[in-house]
Protein backbone atom coordinates (compact mmCIF):
# COMPACT_ATOMS: atom_id res chain seq x y z
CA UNK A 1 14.16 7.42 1.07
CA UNK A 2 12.18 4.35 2.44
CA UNK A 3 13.28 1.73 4.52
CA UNK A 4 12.53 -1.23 2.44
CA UNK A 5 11.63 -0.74 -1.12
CA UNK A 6 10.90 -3.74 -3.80
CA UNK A 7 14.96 -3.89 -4.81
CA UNK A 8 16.04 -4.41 -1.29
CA UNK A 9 13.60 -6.63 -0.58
CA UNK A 10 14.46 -9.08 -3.29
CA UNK A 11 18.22 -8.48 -2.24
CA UNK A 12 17.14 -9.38 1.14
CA UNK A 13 15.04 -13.05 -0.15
CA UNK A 14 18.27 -14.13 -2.45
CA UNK A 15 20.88 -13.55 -0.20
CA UNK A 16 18.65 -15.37 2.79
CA UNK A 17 18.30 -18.12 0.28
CA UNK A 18 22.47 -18.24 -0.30
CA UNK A 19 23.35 -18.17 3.67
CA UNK A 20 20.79 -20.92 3.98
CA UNK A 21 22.40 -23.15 1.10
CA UNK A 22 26.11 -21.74 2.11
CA UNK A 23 24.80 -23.63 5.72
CA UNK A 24 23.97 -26.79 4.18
CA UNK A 25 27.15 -26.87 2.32
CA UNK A 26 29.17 -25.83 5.07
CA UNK A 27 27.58 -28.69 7.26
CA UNK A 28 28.24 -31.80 5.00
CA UNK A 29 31.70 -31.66 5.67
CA UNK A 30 30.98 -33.05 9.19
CA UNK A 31 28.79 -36.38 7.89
CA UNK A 32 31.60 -37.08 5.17
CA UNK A 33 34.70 -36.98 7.46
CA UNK A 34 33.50 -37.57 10.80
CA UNK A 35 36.37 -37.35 13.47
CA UNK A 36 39.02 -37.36 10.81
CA UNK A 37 39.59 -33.39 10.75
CA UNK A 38 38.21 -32.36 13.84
CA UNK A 39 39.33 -28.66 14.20
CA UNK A 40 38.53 -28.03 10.65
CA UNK A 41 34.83 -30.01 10.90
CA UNK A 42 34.29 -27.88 13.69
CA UNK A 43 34.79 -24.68 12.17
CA UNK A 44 33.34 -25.27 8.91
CA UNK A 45 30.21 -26.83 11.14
CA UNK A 46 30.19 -23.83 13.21
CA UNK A 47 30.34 -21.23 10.29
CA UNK A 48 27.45 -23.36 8.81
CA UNK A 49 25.11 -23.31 11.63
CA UNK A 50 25.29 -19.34 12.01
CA UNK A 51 24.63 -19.35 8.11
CA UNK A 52 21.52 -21.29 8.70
CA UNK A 53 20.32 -19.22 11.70
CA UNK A 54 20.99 -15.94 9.71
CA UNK A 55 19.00 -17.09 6.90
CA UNK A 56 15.49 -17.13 8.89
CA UNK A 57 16.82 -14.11 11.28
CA UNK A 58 17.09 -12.00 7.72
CA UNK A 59 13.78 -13.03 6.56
CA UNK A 60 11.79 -12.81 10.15
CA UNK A 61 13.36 -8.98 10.60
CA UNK A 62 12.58 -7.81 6.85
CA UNK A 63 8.90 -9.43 7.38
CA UNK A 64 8.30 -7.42 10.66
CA UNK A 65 9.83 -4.07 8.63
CA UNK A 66 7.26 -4.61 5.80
CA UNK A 67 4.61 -4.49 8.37
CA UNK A 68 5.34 -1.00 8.99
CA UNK A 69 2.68 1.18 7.71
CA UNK A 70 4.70 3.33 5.52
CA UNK A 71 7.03 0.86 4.28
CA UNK A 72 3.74 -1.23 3.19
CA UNK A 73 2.09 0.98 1.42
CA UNK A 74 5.63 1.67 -0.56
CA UNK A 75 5.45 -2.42 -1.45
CA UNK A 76 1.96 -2.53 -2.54
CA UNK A 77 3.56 -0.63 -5.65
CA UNK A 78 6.03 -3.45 -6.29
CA UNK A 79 5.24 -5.61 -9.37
CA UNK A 80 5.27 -9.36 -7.96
């Protein structure tokens, strides 16, 4: 059983993509009611920021895995 294989790989690139959009979402509420809600701005800001730093942290650590000799010449057999 390999590391990384072409399945988790693409699991890996959608659910980046999701966290990073979840962030976004998760963010707006703080431009459309300002100081209204504060505690609940602040959470749903707060959830949205570590969404948006996961997003590139899931990408950057299954980049560096592919790099790994075995697990790259697994991926060269993935149909792109």
């Amino acid at each position: 059983m390999s590391l990384l294989n072409c399945k988790k790989i693409r699991y890996a690139v959608a659910s980046a993509g999701i966290l990073f959009i979840l962030g976004i979402a998760l963010q707006t509420p703080r431009l459309m009611f300002g100081g209204e809600y504060a505690i609940l701005t602040t959470l749903l800001s707060g959830s949205g920021l570590a969404a948006m730093v996961l997003s590139p942290a899931i990408m950057l650590i299954v980049g560096v895995l592919a790099m790994i000799p075995g697990v790259s010449r697994q991926l060269a057999m993935c149909n792109h």
